[in-house]
PDB file of N, CA and C in Angstrom:
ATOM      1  N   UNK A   1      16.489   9.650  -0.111  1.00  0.00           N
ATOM      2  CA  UNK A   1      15.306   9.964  -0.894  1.00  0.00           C
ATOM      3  C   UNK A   1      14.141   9.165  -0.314  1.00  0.00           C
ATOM      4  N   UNK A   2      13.044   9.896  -0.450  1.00  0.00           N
ATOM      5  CA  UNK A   2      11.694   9.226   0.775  1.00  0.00           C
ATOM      6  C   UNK A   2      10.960   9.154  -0.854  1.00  0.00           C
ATOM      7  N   UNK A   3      10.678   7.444  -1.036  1.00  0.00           N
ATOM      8  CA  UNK A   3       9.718   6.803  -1.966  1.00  0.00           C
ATOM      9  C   UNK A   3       8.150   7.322  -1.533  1.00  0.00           C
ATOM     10  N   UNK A   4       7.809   6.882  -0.093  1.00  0.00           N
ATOM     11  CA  UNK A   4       6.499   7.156   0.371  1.00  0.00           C
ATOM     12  C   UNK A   4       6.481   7.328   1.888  1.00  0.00           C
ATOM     13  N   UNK A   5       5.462   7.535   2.478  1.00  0.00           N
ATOM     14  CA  UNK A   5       5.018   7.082   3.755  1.00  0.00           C
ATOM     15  C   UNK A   5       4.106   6.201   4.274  1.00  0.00           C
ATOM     16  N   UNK A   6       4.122   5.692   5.661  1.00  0.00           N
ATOM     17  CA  UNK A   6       3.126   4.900   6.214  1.00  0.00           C
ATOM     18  C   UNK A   6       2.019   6.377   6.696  1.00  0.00           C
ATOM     19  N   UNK A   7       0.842   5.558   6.644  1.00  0.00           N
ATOM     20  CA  UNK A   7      -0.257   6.193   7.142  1.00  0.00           C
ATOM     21  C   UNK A   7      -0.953   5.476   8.553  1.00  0.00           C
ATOM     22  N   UNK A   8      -1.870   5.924   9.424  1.00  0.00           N
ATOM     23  CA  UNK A   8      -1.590   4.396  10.351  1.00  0.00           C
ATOM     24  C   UNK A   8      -2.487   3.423   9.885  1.00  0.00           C
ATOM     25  N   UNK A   9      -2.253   2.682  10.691  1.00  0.00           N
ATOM     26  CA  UNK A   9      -3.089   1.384  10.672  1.00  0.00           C
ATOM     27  C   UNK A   9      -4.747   1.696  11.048  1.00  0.00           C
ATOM     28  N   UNK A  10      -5.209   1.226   9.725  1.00  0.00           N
ATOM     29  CA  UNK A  10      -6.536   0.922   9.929  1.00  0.00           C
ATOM     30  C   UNK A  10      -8.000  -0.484   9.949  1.00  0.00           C
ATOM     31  N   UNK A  11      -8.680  -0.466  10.704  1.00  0.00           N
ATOM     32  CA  UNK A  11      -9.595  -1.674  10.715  1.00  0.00           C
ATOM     33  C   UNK A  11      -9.871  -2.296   9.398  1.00  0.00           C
ATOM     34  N   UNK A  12      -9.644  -3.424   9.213  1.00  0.00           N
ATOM     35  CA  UNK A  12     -10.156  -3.940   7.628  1.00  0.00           C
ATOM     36  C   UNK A  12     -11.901  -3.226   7.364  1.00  0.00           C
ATOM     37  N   UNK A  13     -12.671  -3.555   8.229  1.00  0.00           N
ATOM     38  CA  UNK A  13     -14.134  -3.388   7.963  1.00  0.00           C
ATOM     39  C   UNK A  13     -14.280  -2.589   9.412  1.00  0.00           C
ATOM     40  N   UNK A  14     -15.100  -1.534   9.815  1.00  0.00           N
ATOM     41  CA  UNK A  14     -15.582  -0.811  10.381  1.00  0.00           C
ATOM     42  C   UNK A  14     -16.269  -1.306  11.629  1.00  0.00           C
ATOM     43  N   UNK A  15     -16.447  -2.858  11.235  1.00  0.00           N
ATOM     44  CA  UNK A  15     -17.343  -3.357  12.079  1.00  0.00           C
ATOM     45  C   UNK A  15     -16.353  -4.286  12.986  1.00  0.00           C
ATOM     46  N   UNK A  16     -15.787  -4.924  12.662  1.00  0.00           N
ATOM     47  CA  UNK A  16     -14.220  -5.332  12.974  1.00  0.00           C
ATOM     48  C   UNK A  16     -12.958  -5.364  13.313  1.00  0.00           C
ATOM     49  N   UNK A  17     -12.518  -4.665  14.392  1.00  0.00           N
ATOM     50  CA  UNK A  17     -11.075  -4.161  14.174  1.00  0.00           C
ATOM     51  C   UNK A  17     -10.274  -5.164  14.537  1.00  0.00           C
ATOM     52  N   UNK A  18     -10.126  -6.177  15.067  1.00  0.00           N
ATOM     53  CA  UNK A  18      -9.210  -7.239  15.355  1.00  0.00           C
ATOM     54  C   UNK A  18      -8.103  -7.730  14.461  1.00  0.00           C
ATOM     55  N   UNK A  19      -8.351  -6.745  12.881  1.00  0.00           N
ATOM     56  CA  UNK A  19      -7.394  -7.284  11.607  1.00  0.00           C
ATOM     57  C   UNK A  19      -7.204  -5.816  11.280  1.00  0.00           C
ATOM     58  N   UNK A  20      -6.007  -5.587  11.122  1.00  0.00           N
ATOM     59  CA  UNK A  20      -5.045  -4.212  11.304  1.00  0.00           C
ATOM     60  C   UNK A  20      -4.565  -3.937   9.741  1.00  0.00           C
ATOM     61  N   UNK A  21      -4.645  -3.154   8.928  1.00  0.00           N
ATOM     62  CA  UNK A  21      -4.431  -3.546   7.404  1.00  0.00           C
ATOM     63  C   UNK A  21      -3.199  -1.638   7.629  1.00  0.00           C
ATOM     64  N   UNK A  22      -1.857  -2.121   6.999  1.00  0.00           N
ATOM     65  CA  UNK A  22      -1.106  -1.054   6.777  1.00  0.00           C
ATOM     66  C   UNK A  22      -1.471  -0.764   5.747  1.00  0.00           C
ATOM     67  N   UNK A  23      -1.102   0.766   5.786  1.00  0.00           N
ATOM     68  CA  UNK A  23      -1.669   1.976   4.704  1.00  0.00           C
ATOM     69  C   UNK A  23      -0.005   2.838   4.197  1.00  0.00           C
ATOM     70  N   UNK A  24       0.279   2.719   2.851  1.00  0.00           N
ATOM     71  CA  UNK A  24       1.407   3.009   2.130  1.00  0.00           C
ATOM     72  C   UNK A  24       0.672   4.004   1.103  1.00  0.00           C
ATOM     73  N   UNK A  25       1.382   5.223   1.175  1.00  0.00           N
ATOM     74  CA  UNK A  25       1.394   6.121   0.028  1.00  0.00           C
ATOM     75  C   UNK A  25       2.051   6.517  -0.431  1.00  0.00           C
ATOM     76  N   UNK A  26       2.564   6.314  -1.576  1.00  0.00           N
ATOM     77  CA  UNK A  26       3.628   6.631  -2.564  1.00  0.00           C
ATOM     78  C   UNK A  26       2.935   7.686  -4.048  1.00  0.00           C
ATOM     79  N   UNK A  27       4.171   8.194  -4.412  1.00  0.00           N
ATOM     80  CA  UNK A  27       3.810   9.058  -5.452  1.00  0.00           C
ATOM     81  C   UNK A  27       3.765   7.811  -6.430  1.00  0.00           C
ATOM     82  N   UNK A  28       3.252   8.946  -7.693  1.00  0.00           N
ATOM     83  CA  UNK A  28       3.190   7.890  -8.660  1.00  0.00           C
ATOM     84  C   UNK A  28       4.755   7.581  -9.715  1.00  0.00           C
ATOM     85  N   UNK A  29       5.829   8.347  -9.489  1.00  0.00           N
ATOM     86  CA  UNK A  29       6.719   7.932 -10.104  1.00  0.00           C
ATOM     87  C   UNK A  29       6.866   6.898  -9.252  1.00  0.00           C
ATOM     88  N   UNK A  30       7.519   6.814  -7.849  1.00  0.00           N
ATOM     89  CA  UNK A  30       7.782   5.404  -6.831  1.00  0.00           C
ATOM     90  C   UNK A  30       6.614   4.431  -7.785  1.00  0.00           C
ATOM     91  N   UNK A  31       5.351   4.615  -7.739  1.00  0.00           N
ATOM     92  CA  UNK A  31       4.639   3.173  -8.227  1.00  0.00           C
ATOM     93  C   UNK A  31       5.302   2.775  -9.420  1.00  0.00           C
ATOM     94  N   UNK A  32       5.466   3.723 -10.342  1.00  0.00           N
ATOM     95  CA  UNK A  32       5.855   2.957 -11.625  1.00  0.00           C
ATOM     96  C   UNK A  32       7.275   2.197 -11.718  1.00  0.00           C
ATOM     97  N   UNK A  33       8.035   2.801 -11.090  1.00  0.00           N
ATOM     98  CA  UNK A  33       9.283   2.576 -10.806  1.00  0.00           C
ATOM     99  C   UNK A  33       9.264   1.645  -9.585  1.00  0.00           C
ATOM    100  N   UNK A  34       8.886   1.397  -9.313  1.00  0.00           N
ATOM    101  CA  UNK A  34       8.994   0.145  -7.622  1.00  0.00           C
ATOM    102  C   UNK A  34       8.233  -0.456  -7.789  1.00  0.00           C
ATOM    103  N   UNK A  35       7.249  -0.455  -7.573  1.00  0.00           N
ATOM    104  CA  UNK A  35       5.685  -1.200  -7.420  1.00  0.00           C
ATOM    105  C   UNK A  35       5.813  -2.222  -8.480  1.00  0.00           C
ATOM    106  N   UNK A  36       5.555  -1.638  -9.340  1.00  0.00           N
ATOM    107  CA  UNK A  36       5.117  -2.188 -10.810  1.00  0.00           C
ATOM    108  C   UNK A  36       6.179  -3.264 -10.845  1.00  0.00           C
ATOM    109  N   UNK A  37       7.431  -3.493 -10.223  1.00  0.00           N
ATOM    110  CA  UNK A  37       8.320  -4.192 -10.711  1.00  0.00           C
ATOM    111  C   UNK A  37       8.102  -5.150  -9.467  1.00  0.00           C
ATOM    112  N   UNK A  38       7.148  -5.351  -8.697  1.00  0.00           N
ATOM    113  CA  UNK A  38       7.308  -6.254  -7.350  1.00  0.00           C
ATOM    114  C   UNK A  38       6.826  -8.056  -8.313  1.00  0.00           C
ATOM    115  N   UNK A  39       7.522  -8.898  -8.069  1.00  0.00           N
ATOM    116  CA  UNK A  39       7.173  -9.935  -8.525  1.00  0.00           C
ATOM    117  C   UNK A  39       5.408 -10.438  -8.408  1.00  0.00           C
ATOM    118  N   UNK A  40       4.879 -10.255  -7.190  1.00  0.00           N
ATOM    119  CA  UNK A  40       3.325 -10.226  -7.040  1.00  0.00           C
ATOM    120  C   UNK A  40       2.947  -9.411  -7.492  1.00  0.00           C
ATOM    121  N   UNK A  41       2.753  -8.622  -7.894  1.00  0.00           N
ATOM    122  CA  UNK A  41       2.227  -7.337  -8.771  1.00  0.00           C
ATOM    123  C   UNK A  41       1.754  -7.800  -9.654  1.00  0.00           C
ATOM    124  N   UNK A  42       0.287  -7.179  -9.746  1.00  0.00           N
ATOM    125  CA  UNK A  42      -0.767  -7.738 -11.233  1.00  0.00           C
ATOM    126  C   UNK A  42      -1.777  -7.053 -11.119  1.00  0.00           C
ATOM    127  N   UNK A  43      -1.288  -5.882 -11.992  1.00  0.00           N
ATOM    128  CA  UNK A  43      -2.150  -4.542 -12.596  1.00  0.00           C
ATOM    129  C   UNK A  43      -3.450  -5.280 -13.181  1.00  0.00           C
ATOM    130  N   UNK A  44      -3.956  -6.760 -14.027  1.00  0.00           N
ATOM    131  CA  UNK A  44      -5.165  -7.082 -14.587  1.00  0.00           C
ATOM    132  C   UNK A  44      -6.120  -7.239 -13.195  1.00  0.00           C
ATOM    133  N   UNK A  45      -5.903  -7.947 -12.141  1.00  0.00           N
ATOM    134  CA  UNK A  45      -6.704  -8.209 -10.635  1.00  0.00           C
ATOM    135  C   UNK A  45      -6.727  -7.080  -9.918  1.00  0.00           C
TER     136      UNK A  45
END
């Protein structure tokens, strides 16, 4: 079963590319069910 995919890597700021930021897309059952349960996870920030 496929939770999500990678998307590629994109520049943090446009002006900048030297910092590479991965891109994850998941449905929203995977978020509620995975995500939501990651110990760093904090839906208020």
């Amino acid at each position: 079963m496929k939770y999500g995919f990678t998307l590629q890597e994109k520049a943090v700021t446009p002006n900048v590319d030297n910092y590479k930021i991965s891109r994850i897309l998941v449905s929203n059952d995977a978020f509620e069910t995975l995500v939501k349960k990651w110990d760093g996870f904090d839906e208020e920030n």
